[in-house]
N, C-alpha and C. Protein backbone atom coordinates (compact mmCIF):
# COMPACT_ATOMS: atom_id res chain seq x y z
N UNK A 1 0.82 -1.20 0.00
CA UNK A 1 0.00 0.00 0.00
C UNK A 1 0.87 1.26 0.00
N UNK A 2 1.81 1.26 0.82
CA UNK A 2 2.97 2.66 0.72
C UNK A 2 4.08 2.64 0.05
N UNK A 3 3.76 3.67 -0.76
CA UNK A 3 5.23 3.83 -1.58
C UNK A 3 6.88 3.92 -0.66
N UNK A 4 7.59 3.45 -1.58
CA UNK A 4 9.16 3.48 -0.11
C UNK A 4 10.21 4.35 -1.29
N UNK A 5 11.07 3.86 -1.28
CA UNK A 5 12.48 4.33 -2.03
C UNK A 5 11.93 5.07 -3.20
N UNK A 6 11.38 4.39 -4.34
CA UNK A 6 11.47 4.04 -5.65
C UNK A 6 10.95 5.93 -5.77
N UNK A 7 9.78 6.05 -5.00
CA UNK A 7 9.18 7.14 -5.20
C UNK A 7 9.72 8.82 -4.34
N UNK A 8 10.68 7.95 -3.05
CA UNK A 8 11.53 9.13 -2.91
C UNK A 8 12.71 9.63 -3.51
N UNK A 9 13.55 8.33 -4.53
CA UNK A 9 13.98 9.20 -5.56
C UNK A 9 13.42 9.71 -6.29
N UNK A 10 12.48 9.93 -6.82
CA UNK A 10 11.50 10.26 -7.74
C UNK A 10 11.82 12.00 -7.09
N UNK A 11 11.47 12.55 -5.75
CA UNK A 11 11.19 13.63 -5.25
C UNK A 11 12.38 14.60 -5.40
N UNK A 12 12.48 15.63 -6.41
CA UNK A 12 13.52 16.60 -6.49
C UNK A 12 14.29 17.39 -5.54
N UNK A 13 13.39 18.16 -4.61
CA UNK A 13 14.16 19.17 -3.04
C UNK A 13 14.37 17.95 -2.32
N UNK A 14 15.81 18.20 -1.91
CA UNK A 14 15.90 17.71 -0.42
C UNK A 14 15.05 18.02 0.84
N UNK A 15 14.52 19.23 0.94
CA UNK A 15 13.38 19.68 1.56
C UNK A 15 12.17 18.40 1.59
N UNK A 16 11.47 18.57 0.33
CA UNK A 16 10.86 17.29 0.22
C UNK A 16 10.81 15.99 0.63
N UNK A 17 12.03 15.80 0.56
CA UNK A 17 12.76 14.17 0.98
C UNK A 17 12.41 13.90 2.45
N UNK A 18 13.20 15.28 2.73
CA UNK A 18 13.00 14.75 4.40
C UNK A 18 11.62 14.89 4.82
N UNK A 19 10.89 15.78 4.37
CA UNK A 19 9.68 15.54 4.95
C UNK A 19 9.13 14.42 4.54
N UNK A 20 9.07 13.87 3.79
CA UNK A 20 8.89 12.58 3.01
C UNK A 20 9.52 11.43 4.30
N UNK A 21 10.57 11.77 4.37
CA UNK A 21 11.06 10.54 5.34
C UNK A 21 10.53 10.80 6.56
N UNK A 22 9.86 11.91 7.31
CA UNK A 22 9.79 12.03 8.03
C UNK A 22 7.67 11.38 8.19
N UNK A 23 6.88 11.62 7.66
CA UNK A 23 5.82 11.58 7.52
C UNK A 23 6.00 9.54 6.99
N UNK A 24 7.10 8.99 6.51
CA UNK A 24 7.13 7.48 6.13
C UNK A 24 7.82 7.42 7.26
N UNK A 25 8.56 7.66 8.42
CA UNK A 25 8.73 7.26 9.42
C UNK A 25 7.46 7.09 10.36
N UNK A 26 6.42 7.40 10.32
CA UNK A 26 5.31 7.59 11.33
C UNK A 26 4.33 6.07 10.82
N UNK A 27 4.72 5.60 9.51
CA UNK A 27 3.90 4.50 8.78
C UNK A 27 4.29 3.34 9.28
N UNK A 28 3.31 2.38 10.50
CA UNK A 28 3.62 1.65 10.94
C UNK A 28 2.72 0.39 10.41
N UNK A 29 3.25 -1.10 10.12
CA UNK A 29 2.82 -1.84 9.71
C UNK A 29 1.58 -1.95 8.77
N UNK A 30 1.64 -1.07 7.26
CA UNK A 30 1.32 -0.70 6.65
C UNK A 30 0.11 -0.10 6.85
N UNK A 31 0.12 0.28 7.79
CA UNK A 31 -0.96 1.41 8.08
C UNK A 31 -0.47 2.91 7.90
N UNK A 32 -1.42 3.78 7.03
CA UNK A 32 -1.25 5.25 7.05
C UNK A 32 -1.01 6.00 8.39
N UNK A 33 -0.24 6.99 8.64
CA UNK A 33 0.04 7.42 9.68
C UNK A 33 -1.24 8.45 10.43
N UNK A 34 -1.65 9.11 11.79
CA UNK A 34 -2.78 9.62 12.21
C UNK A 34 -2.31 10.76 12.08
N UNK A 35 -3.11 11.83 12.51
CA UNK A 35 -3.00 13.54 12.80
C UNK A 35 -2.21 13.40 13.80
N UNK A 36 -2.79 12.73 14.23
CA UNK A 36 -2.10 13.00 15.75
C UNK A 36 -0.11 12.16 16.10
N UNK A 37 -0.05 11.40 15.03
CA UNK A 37 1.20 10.72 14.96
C UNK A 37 1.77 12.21 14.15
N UNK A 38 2.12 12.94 13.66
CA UNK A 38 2.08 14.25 12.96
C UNK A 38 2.88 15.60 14.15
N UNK A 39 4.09 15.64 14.90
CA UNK A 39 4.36 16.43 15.69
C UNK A 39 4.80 17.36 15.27
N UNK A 40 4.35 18.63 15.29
CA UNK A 40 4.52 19.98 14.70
C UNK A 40 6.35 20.19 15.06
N UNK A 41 6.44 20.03 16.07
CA UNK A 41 7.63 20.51 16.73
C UNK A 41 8.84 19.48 16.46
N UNK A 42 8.72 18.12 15.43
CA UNK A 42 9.51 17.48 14.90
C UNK A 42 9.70 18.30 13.18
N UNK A 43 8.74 19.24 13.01
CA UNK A 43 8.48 19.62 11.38
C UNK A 43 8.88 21.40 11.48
N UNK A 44 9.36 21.86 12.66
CA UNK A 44 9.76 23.22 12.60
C UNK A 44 10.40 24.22 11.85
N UNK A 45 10.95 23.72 10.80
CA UNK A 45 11.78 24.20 9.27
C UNK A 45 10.91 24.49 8.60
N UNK A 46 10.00 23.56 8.69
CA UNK A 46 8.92 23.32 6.89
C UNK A 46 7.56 23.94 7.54
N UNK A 47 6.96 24.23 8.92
CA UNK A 47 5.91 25.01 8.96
C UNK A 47 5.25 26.31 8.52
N UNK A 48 6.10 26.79 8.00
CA UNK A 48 5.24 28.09 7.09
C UNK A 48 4.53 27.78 5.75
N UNK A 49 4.90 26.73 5.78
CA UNK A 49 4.63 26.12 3.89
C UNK A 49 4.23 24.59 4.29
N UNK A 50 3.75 24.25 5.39
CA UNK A 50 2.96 23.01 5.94
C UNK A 50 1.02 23.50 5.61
N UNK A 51 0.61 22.52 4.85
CA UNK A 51 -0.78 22.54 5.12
C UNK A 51 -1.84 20.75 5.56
N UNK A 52 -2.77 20.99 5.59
CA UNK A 52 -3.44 19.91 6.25
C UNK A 52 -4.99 20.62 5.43
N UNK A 53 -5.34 19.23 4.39
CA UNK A 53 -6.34 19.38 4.02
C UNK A 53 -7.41 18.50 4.05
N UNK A 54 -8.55 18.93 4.95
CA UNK A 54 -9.59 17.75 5.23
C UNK A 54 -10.27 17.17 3.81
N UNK A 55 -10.34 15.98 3.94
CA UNK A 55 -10.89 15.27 2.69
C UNK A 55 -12.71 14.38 3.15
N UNK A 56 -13.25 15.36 2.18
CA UNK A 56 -14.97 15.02 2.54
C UNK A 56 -15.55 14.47 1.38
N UNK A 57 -16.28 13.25 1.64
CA UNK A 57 -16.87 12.79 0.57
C UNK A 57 -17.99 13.20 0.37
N UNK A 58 -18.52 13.47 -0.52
CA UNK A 58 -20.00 13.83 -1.13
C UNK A 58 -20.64 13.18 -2.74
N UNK A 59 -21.78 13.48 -2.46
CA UNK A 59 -22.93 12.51 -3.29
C UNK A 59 -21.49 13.00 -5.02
N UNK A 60 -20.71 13.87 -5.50
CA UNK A 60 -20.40 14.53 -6.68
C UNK A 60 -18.56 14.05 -6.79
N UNK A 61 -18.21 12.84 -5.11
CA UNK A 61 -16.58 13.03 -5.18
C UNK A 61 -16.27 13.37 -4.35
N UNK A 62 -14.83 14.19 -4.22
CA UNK A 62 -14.11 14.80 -2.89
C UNK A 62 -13.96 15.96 -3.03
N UNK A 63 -14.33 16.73 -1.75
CA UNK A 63 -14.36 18.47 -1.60
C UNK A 63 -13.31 18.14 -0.85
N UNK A 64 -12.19 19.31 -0.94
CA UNK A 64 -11.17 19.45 -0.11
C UNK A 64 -10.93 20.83 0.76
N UNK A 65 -11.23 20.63 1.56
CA UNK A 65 -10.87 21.92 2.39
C UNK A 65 -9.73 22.30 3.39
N UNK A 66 -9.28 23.50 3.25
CA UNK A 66 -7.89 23.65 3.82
C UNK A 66 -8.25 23.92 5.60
N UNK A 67 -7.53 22.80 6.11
CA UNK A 67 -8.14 23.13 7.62
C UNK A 67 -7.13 23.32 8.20
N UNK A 68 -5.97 23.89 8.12
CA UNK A 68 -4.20 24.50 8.53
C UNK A 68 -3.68 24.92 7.09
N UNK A 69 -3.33 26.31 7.19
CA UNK A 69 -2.68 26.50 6.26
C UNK A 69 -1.30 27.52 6.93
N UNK A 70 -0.22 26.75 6.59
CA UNK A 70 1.04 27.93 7.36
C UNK A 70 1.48 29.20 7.30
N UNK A 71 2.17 29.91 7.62
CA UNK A 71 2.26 31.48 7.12
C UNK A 71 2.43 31.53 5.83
N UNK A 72 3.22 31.14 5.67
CA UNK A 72 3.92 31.08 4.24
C UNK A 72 2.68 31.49 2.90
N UNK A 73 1.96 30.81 3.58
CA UNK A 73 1.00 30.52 2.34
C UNK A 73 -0.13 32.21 2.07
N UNK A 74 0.40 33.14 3.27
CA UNK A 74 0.11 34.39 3.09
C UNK A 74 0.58 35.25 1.93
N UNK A 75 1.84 35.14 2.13
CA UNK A 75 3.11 35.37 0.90
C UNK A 75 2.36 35.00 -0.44
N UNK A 76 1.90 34.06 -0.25
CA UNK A 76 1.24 33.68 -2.15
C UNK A 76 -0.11 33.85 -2.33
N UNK A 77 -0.73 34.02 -1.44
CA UNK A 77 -2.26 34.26 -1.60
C UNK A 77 -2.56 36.03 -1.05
N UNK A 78 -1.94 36.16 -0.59
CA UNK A 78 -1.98 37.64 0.45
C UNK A 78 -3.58 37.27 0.67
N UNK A 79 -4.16 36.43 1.61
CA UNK A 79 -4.91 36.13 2.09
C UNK A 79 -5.21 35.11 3.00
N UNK A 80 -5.94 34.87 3.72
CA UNK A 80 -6.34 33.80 4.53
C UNK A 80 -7.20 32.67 3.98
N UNK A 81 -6.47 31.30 4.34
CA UNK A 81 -7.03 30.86 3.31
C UNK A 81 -7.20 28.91 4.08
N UNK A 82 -7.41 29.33 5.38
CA UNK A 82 -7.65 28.74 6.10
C UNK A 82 -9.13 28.56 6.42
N UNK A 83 -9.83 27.12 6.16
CA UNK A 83 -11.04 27.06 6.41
C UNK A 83 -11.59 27.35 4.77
N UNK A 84 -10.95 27.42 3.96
CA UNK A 84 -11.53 27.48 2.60
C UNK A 84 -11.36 26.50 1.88
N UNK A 85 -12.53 25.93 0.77
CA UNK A 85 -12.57 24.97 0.02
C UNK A 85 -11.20 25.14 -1.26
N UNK A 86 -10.76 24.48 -1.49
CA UNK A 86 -9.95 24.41 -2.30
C UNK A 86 -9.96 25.12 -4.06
N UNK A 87 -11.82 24.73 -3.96
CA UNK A 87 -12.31 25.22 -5.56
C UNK A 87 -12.63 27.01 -4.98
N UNK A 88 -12.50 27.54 -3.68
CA UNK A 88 -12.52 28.45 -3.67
C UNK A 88 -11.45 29.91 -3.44
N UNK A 89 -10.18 28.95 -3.25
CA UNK A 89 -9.18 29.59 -3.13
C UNK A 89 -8.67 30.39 -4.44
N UNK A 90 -7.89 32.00 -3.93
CA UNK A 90 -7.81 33.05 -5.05
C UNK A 90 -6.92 32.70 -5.76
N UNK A 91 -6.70 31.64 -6.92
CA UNK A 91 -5.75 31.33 -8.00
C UNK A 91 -6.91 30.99 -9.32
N UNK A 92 -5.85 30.71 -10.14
CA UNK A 92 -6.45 30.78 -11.56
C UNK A 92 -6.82 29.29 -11.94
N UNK A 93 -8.74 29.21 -12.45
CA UNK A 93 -9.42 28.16 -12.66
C UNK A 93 -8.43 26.69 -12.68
N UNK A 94 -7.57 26.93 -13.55
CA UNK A 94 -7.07 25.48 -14.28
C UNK A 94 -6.00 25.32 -12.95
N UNK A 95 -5.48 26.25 -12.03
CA UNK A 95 -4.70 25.69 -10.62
C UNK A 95 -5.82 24.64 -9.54
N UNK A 96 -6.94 25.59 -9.77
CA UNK A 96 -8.06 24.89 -8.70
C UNK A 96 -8.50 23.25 -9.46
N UNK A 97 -8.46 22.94 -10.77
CA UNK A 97 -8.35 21.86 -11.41
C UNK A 97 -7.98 20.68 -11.16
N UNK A 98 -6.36 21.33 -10.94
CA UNK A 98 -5.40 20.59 -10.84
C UNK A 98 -5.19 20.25 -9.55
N UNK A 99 -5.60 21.09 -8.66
CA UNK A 99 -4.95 20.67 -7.13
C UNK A 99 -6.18 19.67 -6.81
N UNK A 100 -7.26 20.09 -7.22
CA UNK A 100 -8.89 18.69 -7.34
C UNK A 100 -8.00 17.49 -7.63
N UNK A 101 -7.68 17.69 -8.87
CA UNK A 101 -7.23 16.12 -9.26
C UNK A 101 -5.94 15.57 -8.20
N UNK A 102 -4.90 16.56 -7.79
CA UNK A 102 -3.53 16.25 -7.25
C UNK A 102 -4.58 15.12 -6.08
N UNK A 103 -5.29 16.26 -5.09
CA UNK A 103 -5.87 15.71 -3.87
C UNK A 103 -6.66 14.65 -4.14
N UNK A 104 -7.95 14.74 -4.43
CA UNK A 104 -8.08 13.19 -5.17
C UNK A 104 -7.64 11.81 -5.44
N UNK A 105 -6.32 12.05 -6.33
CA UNK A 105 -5.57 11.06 -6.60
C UNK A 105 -4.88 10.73 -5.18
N UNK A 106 -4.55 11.52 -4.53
CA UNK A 106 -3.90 10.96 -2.99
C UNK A 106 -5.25 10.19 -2.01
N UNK A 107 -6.61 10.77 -1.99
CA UNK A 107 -7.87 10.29 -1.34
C UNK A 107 -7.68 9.10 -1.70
N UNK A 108 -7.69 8.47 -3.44
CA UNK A 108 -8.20 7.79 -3.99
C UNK A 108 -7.12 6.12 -3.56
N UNK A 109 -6.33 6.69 -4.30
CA UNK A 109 -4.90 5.76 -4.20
C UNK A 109 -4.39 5.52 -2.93
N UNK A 110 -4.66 6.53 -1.74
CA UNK A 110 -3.85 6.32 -0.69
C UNK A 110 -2.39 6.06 -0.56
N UNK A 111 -2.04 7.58 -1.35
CA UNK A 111 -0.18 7.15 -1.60
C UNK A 111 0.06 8.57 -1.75
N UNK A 112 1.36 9.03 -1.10
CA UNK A 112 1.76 10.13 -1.27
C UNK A 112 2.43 10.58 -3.11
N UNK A 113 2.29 11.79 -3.14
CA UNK A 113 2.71 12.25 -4.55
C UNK A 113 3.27 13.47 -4.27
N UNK A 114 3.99 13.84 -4.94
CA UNK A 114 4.78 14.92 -5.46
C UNK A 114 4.93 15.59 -6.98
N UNK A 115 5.34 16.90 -7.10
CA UNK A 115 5.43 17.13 -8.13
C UNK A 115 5.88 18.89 -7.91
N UNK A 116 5.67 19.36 -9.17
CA UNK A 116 5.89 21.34 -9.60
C UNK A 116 5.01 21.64 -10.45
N UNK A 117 4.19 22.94 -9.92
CA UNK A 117 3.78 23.55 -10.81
C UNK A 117 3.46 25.26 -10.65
N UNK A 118 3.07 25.84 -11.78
CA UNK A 118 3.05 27.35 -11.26
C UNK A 118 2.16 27.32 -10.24
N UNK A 119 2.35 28.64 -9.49
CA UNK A 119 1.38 28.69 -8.29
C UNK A 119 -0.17 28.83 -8.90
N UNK A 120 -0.21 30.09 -10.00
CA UNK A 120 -1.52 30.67 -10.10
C UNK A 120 -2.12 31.57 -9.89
N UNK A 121 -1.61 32.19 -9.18
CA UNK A 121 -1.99 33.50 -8.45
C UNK A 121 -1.15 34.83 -8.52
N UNK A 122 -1.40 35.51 -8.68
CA UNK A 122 -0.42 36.95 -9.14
C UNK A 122 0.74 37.07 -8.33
N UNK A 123 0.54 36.92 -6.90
CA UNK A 123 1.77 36.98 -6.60
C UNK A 123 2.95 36.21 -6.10
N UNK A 124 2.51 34.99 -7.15
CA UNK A 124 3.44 33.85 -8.00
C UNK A 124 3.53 33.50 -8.59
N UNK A 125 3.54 34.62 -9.74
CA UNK A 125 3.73 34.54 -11.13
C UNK A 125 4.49 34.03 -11.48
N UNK A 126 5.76 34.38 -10.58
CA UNK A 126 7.57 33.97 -11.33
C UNK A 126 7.69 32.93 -9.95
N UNK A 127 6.93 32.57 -9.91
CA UNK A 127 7.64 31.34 -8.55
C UNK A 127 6.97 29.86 -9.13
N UNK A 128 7.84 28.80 -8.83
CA UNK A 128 7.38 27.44 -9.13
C UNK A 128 7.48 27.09 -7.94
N UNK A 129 6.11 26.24 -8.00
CA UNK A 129 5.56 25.55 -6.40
C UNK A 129 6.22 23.99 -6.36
N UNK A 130 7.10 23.94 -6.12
CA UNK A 130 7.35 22.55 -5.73
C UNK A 130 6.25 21.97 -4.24
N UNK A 131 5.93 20.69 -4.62
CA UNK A 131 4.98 20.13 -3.64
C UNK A 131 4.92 18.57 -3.31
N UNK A 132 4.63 18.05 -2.12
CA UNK A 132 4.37 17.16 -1.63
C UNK A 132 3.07 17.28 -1.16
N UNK A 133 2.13 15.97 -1.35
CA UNK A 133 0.89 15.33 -0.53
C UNK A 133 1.19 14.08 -0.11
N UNK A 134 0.64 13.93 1.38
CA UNK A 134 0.83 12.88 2.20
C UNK A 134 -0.70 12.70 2.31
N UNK A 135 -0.42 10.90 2.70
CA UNK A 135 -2.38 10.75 2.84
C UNK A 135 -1.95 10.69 4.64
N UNK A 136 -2.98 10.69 5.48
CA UNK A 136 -3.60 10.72 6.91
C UNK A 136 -4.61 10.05 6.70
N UNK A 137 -4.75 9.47 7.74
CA UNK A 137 -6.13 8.08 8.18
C UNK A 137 -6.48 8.12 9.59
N UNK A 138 -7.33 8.55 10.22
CA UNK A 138 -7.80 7.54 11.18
C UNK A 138 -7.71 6.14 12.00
N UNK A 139 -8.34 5.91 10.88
CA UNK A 139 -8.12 4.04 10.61
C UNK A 139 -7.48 3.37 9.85
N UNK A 140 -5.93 4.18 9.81
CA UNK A 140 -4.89 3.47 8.75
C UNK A 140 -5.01 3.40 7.40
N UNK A 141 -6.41 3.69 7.43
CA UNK A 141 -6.82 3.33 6.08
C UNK A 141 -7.30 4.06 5.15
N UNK A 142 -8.30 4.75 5.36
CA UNK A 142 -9.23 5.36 4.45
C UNK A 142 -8.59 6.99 4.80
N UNK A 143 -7.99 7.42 3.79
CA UNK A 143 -7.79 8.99 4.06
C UNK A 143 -8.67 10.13 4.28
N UNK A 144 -8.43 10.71 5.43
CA UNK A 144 -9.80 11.92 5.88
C UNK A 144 -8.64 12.87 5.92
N UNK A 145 -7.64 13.14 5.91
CA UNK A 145 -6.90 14.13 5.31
C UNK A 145 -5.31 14.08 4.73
N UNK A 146 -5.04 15.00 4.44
CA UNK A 146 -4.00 15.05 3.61
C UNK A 146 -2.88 16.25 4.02
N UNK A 147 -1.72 15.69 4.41
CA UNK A 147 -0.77 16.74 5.03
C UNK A 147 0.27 16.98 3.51
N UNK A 148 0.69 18.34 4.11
CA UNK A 148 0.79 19.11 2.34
C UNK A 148 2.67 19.57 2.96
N UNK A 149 3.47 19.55 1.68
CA UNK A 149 4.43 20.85 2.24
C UNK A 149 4.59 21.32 1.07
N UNK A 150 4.63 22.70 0.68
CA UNK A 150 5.05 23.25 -0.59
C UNK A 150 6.80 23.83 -0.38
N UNK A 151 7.81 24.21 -1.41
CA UNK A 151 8.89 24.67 -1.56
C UNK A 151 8.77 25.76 -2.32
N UNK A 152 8.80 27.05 -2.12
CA UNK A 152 8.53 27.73 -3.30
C UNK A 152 9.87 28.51 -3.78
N UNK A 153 10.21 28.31 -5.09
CA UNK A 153 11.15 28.93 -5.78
C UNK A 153 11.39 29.87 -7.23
N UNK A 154 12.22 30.82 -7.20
CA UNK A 154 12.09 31.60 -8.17
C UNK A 154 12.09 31.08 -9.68
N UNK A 155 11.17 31.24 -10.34
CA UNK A 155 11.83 30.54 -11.59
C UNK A 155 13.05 31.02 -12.29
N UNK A 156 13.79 31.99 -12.12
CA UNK A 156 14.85 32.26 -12.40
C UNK A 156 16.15 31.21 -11.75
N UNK A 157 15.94 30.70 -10.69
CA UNK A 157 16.84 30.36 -9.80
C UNK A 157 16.92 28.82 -10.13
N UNK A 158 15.92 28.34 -10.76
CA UNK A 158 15.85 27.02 -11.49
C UNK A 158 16.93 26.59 -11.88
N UNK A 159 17.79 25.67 -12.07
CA UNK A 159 18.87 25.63 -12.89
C UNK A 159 18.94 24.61 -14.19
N UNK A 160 19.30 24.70 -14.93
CA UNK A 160 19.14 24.67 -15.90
C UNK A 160 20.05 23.09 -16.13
N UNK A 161 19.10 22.18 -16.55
CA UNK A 161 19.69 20.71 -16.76
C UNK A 161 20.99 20.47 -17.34
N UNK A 162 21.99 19.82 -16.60
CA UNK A 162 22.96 19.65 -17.64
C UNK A 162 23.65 18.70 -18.15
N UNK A 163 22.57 17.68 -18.43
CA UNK A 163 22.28 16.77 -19.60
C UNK A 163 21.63 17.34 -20.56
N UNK A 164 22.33 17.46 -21.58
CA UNK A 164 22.01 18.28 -23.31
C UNK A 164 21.11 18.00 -23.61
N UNK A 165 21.09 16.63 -23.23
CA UNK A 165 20.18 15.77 -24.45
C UNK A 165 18.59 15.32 -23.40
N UNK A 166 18.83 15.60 -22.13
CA UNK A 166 17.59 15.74 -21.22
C UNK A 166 16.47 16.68 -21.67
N UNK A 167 15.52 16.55 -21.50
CA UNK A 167 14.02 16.87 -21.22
C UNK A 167 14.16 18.33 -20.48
N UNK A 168 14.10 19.42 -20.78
CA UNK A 168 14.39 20.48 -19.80
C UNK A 168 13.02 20.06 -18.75
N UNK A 169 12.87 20.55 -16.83
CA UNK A 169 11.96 20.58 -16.41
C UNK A 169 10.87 21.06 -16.87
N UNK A 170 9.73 20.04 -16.58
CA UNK A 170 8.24 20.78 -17.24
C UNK A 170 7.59 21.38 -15.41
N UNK A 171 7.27 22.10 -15.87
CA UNK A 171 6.36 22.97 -14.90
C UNK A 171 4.38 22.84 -15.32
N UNK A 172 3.83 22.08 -15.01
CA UNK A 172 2.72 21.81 -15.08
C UNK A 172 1.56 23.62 -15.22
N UNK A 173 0.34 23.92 -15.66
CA UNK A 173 -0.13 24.58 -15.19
C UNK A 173 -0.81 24.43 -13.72
């Protein structure tokens, strides 16, 4: 049921990683880890850009709502954005799309994912969101939420592959 190695090389920031190792350290006998296995004060680096999003089923799928969102996440929204549905947060249609499907696919699958994409929002225009989703369970099992960390970086500061013959990074919308 939990992804191990294969998918933390997969994860680009070292940032990432460790939170990655740190959230697969809490995964005990293939059970998903709780909220409450989750100690803020083991994650003190990465809390401004830590979120926690409750996952609700309804008669149409999964509504996701942000029920912790860290400072950080002021910086890119210049808003509060805590306690808001996901399809209602201030970024651009095809971001709210995509983060549906990102969250989803973690509800669905019960497996953490990673990835980059633009933020969406004006004032991260020039920034690429590097991101992690972790699933949370209750009952090991069935995900009722989803612990988040974003990395955010300049797209200037990107560096530039240097394998010739590589794929330059894609940045998703």
């Amino acid at each position: 049921m939990l992804t191990g190695n294969a998918f933390r090389h997969q994860i680009i920031l070292p940032e990432q990683q460790h939170f990655y190792d740190y959230w697969r350290s809490k995964c005990h006998g293939g059970r998903l880890p709780t909220r409450e296995d989750i100690n803020p004060s083991d994650i003190t680096p990465y809390l401004p850009m830590v979120s926690l999003i409750d996952v609700q089923k309804d008669t149409t799928g999964h509504r996701f709502q942000c029920r912790l969102a860290g400072t950080g996440f002021w910086d890119l929204y210049e808003e509060e954005i805590q306690g808001r549905f996901v399809h209602d947060l201030p970024m651009l249609p095809e971001q709210k799309s995509y983060w549906h499907r990102v969250l989803g696919q973690v509800a669905e699958n019960r497996r953490p994912t990673a990835g980059v994409t633009k933020t969406g929002t004006p004032l991260g225009s020039h920034l690429a969101q590097f991101w992690i989703r972790l699933p949370l369970s209750r009952n090991g099992r069935d995900v009722d939420l989803i612990l988040g960390y974003d990395h955010l970086v300049k797209m200037s500061d990107i560096p530039a592959r240097k394998d010739t013959n590589a794929e330059p990074m894609r940045i998703t919308a």
